[in-house]
Protein backbone atom coordinates (compact mmCIF):
# COMPACT_ATOMS: atom_id res chain seq x y z
CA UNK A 1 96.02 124.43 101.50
CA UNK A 2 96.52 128.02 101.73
CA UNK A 3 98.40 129.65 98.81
CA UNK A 4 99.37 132.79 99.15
CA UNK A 5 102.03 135.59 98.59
CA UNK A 6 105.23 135.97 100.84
CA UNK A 7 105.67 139.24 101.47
CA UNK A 8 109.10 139.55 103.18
CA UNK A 9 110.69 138.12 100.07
CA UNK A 10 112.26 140.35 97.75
CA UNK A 11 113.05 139.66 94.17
CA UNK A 12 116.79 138.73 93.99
CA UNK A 13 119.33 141.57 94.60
CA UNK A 14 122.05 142.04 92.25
CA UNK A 15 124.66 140.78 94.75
CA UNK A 16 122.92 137.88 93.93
CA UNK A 17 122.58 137.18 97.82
CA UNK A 18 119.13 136.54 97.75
CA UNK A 19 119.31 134.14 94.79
CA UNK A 20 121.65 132.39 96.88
CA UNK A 21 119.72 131.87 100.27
CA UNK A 22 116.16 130.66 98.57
CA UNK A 23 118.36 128.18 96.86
CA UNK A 24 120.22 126.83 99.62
CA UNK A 25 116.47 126.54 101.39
CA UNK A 26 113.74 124.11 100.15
CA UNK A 27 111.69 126.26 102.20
CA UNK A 28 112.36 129.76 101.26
CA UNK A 29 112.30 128.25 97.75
CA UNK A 30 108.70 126.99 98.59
CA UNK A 31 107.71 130.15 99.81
CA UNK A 32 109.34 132.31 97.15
CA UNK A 33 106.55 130.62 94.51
CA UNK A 34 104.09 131.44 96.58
CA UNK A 35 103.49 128.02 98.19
CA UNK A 36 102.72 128.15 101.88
CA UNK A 37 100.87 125.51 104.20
CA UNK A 38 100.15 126.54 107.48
CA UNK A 39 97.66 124.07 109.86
CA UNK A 40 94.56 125.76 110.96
CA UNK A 41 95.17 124.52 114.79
CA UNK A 42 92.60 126.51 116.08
CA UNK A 43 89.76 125.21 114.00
CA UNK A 44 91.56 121.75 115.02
CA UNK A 45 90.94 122.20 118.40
CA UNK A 46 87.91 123.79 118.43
CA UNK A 47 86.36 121.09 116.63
CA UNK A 48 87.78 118.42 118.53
CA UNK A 49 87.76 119.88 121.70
CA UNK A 50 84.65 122.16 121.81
CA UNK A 51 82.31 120.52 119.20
CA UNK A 52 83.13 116.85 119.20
CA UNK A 53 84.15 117.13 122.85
CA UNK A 54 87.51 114.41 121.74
CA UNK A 55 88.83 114.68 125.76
CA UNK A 56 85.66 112.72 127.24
CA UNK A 57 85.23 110.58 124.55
CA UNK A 58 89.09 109.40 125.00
CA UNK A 59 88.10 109.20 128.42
CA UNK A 60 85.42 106.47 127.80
CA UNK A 61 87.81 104.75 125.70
CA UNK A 62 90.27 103.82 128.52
CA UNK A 63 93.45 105.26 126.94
CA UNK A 64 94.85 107.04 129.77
CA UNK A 65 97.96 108.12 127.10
CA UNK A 66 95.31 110.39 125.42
CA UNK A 67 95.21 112.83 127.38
CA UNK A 68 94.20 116.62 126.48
CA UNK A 69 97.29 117.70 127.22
CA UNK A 70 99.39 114.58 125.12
CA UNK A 71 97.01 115.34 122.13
CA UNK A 72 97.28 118.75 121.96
CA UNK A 73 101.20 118.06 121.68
CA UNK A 74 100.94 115.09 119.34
CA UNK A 75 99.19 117.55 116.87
CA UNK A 76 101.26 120.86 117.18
CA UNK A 77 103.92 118.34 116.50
CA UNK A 78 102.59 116.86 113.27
CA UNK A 79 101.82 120.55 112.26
CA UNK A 80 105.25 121.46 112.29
CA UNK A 81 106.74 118.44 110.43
CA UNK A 82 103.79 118.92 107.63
CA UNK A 83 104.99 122.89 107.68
CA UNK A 84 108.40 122.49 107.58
CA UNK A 85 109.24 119.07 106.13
CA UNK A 86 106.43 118.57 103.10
CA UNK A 87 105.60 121.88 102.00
CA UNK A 88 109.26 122.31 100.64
CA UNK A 89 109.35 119.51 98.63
CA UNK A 90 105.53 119.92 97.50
CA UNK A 91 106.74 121.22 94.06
CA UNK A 92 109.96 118.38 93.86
CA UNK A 93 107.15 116.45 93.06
CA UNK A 94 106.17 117.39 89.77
CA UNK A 95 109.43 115.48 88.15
CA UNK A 96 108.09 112.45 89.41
CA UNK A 97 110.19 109.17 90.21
CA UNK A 98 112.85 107.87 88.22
CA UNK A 99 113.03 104.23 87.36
CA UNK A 100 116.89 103.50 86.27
CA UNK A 101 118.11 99.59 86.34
CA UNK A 102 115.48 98.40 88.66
CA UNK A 103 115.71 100.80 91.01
CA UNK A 104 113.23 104.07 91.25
CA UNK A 105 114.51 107.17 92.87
CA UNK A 106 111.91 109.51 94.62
CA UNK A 107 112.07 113.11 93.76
CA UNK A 108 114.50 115.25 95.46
CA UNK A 109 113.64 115.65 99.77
CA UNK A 110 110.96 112.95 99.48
CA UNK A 111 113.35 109.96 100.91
CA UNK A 112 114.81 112.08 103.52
CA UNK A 113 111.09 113.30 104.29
CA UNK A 114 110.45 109.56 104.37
CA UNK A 115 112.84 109.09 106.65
CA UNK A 116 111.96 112.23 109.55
CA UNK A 117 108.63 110.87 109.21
CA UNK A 118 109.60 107.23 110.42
CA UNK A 119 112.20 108.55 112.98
CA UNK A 120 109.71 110.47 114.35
CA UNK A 121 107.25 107.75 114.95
CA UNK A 122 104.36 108.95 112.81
CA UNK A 123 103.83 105.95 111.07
CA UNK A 124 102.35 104.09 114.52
CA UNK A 125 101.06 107.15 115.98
CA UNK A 126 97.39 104.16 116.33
CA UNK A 127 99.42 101.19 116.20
CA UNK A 128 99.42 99.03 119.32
CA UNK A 129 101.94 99.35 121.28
CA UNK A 130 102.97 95.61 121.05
CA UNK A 131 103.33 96.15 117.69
CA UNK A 132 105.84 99.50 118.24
CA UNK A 133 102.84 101.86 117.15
CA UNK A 134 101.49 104.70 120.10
CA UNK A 135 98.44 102.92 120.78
CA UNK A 136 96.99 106.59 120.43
CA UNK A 137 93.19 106.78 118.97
CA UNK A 138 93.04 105.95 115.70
CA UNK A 139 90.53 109.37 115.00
CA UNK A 140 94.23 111.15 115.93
CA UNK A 141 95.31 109.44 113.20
CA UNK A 142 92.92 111.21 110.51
CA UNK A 143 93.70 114.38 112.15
CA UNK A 144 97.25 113.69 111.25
CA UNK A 145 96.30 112.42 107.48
CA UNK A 146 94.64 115.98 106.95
CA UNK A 147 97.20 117.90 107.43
CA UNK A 148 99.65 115.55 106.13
CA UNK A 149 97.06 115.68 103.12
CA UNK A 150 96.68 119.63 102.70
CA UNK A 151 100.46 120.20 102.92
CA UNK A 152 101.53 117.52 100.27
CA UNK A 153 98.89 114.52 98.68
CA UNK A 154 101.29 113.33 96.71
CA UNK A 155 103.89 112.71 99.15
CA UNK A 156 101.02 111.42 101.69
CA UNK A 157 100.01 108.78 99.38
CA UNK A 158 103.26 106.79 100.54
CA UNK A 159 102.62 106.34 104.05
CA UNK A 160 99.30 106.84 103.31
CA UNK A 161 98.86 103.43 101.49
CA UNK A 162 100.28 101.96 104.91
CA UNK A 163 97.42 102.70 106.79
CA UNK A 164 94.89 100.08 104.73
CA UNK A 165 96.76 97.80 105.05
CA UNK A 166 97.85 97.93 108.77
CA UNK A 167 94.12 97.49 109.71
CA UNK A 168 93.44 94.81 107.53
CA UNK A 169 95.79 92.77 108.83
CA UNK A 170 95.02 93.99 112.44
CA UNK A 171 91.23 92.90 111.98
CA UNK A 172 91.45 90.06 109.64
CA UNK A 173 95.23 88.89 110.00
CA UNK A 174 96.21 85.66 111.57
CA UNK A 175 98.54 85.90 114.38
CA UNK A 176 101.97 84.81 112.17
CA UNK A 177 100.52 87.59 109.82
CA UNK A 178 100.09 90.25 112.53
CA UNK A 179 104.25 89.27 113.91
CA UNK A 180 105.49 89.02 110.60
CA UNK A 181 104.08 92.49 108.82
CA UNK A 182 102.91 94.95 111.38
CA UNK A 183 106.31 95.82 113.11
CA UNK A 184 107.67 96.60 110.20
CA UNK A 185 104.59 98.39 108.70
CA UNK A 186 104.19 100.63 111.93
CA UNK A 187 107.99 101.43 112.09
CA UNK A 188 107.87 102.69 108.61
CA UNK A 189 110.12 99.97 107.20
CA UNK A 190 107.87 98.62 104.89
CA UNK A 191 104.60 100.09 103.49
CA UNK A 192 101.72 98.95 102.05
CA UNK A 193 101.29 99.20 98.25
CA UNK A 194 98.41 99.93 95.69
CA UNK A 195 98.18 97.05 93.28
CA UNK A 196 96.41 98.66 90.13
CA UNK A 197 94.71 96.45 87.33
CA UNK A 198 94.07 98.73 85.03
CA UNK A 199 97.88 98.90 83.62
CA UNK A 200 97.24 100.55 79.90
CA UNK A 201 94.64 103.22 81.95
CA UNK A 202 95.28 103.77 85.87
CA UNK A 203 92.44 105.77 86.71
CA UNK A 204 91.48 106.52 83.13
CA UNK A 205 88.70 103.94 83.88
CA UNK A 206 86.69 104.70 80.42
CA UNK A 207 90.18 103.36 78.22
CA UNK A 208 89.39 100.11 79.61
CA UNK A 209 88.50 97.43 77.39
CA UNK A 210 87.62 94.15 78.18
CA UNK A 211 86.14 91.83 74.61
CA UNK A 212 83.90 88.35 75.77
CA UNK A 213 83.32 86.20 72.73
CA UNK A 214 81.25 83.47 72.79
CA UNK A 215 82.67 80.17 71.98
CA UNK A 216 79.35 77.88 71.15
CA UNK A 217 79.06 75.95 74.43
CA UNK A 218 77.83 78.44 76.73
CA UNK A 219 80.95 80.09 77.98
CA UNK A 220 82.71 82.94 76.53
CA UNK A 221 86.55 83.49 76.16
CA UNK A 222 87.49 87.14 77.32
CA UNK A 223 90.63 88.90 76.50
CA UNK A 224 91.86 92.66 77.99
CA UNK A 225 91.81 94.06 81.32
CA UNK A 226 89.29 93.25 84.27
CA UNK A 227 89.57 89.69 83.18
CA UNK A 228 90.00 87.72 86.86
């Protein structure tokens, strides 16, 4: 992530004209703190296309979709969305969700985030295509997840959690499985979740406790978290 300084922005006249533009922009907002994200595309590139050599060894895979040309676009593309869609809202974040009568509210610009990001097709950028995805490589996926990463973790971690699960059920899934979940998973519809069993600690792993007493007949009754 690259934090730095904007220096076109001016502290607020007193018209009050500036005060009103960054407010009616996420992103001008964003930038008037000081938070930026711009992708490093030509380290990208360079590393995929000039170390790693990515073109031949998407030649040797047989996807004729992959081409230099479509990858080169698929990425630019992601760049902007991360740039211009998840940087904004970066700092939204912070007030966390809201849980009100059953129902949770994301923080302000994540849904509609959500939403661009599905529309968009991002979701099944390594799907199979009978499944709705791309069918692109799934290493263009993790090129993706970086930036999606450095502009916003917290954010990422939504469609992020998808991504497990997709290929589990892609490897290990039985057919039904694979009809029933993965069209929805790769449209964006529904997404995978994190089931944590640590509920008194999260990742606070040291405020676990878990007691095992014996009970005389050479098993032991354990009570506390950790306990399947």
């Amino acid at each position: 992530i690259i934090f730095s300084r904007c220096p076109f922005l001016k502290p607020p006249s007193s018209s009050g004209m500036m005060r009103r533009t960054i407010a009616a922009s996420p992103r001008l907002a964003a930038q008037a703190r000081g938070l930026t994200y711009k992708a490093r595309l030509r380290d990208l590139f360079f590393v995929l296309n000039d170390v790693q050599n990515f073109p031949a060894h998407y030649a040797k895979l047989g996807n004729e979709d992959a081409t230099p040309d479509t990858v080169q676009s698929i990425i630019t593309e992601a760049a902007k969305f991360m740039e211009t869609a998840l940087i904004p809202i970066y700092q939204a974040g912070d007030a966390g969700c809201v849980y009100n009568n059953g129902e949770v509210t994301t923080p302000k610009g994540w849904k509609e985030a959500y939403k661009q990001y599905c529309e968009a097709g991002w979701p099944g950028l390594s799907m199979p295509q009978k499944y709705g995805g791309q069918g692109m490589p799934p290493s263009l996926g993790i090129v993706r997840n970086e930036m999606c990463s450095a502009a916003n973790w917290a954010w990422g971690m939504y469609p992020g959690l998808s991504m497990g699960c997709m290929e589990t059920i892609e490897l290990h899934g039985t057919d039904h499985l694979k009809d029933t979940y993965l069209p929805k998973l790769t449209s964006g519809e529904w997404t995978g979740v994190m089931d944590l069993t640590e509920s008194q600690a999260g990742t606070d792993l040291n405020q676990v406790k878990t007691k095992a007493v014996p009970v005389g007949d050479g098993t032991y009754k354990i009570t506390g978290e950790k306990i399947f």
